[in-house]
N, C-alpha and C. Protein backbone atom coordinates (compact mmCIF):
# COMPACT_ATOMS: atom_id res chain seq x y z
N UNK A 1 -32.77 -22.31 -0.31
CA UNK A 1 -32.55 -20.87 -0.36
C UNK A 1 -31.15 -20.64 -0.94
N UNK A 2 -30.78 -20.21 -2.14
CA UNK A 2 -29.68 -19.73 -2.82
C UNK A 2 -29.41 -18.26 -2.86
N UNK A 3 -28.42 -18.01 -2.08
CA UNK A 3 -28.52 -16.27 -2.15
C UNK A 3 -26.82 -16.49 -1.66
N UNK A 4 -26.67 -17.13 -3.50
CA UNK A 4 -24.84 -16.64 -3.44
C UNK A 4 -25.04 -15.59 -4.34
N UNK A 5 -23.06 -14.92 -4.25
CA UNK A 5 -22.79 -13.81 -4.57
C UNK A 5 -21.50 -13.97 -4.93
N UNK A 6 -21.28 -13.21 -5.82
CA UNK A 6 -19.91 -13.48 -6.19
C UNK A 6 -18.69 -12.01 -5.46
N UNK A 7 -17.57 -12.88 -4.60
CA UNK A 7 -16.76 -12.55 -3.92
C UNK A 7 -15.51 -11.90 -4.42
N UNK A 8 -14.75 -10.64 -4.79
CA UNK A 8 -13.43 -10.46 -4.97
C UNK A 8 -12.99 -10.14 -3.79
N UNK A 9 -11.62 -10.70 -4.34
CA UNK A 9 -10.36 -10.15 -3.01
C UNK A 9 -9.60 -9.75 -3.76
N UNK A 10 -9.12 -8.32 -3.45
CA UNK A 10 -7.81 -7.87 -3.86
C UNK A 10 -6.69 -7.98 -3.22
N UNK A 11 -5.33 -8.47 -3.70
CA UNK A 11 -4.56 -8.05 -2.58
C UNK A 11 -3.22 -7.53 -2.78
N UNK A 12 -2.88 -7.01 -2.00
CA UNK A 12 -1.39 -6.30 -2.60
C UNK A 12 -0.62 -7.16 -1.15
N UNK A 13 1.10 -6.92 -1.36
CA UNK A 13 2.09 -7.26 -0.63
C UNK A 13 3.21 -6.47 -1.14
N UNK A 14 4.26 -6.63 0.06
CA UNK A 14 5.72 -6.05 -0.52
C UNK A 14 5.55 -4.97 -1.28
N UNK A 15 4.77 -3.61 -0.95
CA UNK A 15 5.41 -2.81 -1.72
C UNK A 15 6.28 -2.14 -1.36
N UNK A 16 7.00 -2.33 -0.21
CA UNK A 16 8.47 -1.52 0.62
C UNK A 16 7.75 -0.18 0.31
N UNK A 17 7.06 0.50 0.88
CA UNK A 17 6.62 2.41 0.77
C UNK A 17 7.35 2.58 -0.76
N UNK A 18 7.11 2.08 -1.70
CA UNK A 18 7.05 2.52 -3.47
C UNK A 18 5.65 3.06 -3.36
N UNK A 19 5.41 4.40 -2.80
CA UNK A 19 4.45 4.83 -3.26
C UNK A 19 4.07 5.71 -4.23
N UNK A 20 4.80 6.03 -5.28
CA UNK A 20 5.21 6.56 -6.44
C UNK A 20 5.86 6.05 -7.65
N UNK A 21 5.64 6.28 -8.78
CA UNK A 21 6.04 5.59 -9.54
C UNK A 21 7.50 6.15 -9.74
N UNK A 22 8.03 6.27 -9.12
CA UNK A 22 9.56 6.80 -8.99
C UNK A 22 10.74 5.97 -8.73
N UNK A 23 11.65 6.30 -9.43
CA UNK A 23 13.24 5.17 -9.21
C UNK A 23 14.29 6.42 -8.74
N UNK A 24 13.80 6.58 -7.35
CA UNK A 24 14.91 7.96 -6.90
C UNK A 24 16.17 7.76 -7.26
N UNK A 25 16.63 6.66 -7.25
CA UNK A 25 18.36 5.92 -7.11
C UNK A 25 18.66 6.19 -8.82
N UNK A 26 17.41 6.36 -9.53
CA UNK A 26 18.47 6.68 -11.00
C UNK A 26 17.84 7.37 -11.82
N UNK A 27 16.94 8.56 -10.99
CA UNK A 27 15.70 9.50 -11.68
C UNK A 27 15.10 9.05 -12.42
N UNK A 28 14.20 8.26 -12.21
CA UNK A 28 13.38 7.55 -13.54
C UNK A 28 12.13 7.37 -13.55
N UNK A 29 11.45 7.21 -14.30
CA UNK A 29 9.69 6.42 -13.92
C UNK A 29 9.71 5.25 -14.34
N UNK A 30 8.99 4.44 -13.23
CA UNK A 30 8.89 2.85 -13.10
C UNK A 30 7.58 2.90 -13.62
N UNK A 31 6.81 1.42 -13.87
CA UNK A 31 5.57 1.20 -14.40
C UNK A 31 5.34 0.56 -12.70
N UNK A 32 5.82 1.00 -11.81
CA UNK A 32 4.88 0.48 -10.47
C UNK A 32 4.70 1.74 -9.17
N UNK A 33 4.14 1.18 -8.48
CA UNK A 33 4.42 2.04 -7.30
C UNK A 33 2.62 2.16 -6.74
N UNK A 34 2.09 2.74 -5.67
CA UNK A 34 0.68 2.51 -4.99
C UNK A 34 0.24 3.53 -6.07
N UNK A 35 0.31 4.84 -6.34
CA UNK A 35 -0.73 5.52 -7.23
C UNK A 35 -1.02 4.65 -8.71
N UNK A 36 -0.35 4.36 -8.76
CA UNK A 36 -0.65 3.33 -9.87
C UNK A 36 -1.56 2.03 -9.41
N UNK A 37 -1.05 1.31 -8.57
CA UNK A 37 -2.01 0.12 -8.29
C UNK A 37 -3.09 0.65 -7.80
N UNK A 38 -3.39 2.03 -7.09
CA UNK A 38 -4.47 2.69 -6.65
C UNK A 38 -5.64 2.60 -7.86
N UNK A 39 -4.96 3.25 -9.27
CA UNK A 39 -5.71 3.44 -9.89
C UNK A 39 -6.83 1.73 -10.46
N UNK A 40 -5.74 1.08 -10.63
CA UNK A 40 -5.94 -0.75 -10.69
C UNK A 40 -7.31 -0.98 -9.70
N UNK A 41 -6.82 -0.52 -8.51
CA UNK A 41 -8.18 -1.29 -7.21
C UNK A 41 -9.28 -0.83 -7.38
N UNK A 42 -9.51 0.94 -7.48
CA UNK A 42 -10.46 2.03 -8.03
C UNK A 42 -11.34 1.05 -9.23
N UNK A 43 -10.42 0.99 -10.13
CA UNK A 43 -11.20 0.23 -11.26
C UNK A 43 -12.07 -1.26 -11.12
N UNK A 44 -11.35 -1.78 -10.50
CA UNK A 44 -11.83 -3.41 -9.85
C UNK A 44 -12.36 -3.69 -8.65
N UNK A 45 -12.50 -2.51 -7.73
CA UNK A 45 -12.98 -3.01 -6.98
C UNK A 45 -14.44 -2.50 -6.52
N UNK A 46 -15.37 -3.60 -6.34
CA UNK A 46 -17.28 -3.93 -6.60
C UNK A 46 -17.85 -3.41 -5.03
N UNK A 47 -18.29 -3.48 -4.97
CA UNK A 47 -19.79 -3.56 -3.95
C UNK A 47 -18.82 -4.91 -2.85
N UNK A 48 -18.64 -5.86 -3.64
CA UNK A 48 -18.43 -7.27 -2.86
C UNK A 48 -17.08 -6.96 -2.64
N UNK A 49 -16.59 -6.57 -3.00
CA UNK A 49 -14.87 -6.95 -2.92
C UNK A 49 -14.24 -6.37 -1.87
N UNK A 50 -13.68 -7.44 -1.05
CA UNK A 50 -12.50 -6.85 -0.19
C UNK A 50 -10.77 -6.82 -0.37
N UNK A 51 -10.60 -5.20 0.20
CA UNK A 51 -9.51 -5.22 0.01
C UNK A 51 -8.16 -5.33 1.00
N UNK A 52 -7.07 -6.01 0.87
CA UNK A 52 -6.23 -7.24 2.11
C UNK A 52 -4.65 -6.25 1.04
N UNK A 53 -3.72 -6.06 2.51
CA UNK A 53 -2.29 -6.17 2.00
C UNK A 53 -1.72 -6.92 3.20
N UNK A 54 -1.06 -7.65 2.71
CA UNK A 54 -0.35 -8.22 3.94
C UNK A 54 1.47 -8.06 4.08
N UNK A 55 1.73 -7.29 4.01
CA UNK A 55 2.68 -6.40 4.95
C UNK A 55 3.69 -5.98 4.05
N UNK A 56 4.89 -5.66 4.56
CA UNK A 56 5.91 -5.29 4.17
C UNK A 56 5.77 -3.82 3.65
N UNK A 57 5.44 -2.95 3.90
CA UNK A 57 4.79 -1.46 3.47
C UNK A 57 5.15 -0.84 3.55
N UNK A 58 5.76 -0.62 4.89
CA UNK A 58 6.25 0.58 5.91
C UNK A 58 7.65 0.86 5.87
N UNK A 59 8.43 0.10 5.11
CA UNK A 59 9.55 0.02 4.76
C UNK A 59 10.54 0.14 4.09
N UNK A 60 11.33 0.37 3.34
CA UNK A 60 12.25 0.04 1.91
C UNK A 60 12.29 1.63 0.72
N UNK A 61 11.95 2.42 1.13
CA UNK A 61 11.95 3.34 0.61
C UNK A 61 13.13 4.93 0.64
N UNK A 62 13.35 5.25 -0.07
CA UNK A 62 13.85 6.87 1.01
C UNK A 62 12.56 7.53 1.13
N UNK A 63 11.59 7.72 0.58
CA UNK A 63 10.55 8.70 1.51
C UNK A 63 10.03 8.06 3.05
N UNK A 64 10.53 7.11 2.87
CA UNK A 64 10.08 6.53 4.56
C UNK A 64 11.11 5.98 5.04
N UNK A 65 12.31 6.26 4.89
CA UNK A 65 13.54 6.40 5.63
C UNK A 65 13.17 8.05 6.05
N UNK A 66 12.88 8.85 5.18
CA UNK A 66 13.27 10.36 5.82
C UNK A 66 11.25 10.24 7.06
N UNK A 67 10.67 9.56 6.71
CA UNK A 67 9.47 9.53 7.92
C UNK A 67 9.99 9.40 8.61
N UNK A 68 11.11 8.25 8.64
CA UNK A 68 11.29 7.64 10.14
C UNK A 68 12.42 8.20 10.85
N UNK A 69 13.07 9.33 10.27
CA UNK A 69 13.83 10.61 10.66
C UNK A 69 12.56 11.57 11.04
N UNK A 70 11.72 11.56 10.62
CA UNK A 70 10.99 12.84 10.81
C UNK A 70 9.48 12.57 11.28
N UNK A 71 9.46 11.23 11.78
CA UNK A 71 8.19 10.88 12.15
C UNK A 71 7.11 11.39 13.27
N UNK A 72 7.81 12.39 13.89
CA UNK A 72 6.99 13.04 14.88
C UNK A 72 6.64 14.69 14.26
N UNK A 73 7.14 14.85 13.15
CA UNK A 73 6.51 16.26 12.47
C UNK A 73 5.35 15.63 11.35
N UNK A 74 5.06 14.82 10.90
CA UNK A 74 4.52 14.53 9.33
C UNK A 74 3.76 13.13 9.89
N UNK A 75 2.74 12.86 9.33
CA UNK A 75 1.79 11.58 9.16
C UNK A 75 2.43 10.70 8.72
N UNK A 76 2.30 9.43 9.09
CA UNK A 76 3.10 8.16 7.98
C UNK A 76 2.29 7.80 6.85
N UNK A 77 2.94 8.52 5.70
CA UNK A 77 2.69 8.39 4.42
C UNK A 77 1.93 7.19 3.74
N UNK A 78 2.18 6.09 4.08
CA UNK A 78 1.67 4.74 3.62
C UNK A 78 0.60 4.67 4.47
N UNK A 79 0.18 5.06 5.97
CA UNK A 79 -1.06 4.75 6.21
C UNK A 79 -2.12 5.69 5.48
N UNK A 80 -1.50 7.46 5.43
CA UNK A 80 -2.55 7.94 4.08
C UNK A 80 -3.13 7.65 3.15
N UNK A 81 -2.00 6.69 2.40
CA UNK A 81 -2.31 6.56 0.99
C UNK A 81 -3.35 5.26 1.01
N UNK A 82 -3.40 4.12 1.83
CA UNK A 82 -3.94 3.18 2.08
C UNK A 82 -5.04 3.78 2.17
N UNK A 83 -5.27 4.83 3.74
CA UNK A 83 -6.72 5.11 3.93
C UNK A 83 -7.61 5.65 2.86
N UNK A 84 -6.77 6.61 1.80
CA UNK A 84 -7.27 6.87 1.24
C UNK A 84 -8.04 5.58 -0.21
N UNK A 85 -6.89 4.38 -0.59
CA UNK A 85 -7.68 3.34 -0.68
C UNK A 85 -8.46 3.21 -0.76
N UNK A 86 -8.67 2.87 -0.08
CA UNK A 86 -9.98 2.30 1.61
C UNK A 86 -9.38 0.96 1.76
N UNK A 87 -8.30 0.55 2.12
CA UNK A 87 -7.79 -0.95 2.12
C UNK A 87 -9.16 -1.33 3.40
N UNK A 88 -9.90 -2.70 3.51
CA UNK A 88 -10.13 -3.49 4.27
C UNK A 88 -9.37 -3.91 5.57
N UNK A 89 -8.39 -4.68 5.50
CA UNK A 89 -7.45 -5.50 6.37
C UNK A 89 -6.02 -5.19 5.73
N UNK A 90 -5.25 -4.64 7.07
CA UNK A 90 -3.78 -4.93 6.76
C UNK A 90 -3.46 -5.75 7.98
N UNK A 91 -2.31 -6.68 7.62
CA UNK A 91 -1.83 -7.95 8.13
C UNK A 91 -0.30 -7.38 8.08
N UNK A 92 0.62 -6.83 9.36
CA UNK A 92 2.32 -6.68 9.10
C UNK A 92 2.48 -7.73 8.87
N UNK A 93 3.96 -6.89 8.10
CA UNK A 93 4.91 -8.83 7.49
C UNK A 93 6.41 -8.07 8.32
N UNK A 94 6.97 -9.14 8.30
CA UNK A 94 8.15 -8.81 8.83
C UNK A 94 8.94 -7.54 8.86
N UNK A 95 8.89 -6.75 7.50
CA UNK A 95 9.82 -5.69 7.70
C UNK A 95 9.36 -4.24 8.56
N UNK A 96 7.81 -4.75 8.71
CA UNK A 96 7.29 -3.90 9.30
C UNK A 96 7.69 -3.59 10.50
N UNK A 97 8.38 -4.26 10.98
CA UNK A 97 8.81 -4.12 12.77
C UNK A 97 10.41 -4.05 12.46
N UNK A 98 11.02 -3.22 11.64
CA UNK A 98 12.27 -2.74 11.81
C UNK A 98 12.26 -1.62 12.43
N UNK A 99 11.46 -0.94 12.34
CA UNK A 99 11.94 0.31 13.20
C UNK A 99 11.29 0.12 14.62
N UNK A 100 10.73 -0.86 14.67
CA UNK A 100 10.44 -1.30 16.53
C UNK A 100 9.42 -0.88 16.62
């Protein structure tokens, strides 16, 4: 009985909350950031494919420096943008537990 299938995995890491293609620190547009790789997964990703980030997310940004000033008025931004995704599995990585 043969009833393979062919498997993708996508996966992202380290995007420190770059969820925009934005370089606040010197007004600019970058060629990275999640709406962009959004559009990447949208395109590639099948019926079969799961999608995995394993950590570092929640972090490294000023729009999620000012969340984590303002995190009890506003949603955390990076779990939106994920859900909206549809990421599979997230796995924290270390920087994720700076703010405790």
């Amino acid at each position: 009985m043969d009833k393979s299938f062919k498997l993708t995995i996508l996966h992202t890491s380290d995007t420190h909350g770059c969820l925009l293609n934005e370089d606040y620190s010197h007004n600019v547009r970058v060629s990275s950031g999640m709406n962009i790789i959004a559009n990447l997964i949208k395109s590639q990703k099948t019926k079969n494919t799961i999608l995995i980030d394993t950590g570092d997310a929640i972090q490294g940004s000023p729009l999620l420096y000012f969340h984590q000033i303002n995190q009890h008025k506003y949603p955390n931004p990076v779990a939106a943008v994920f859900n909206y995704i549809d990421y599979d599995y997230y796995v924290p990585g270390n920087h994720d537990f700076n703010y405790g």
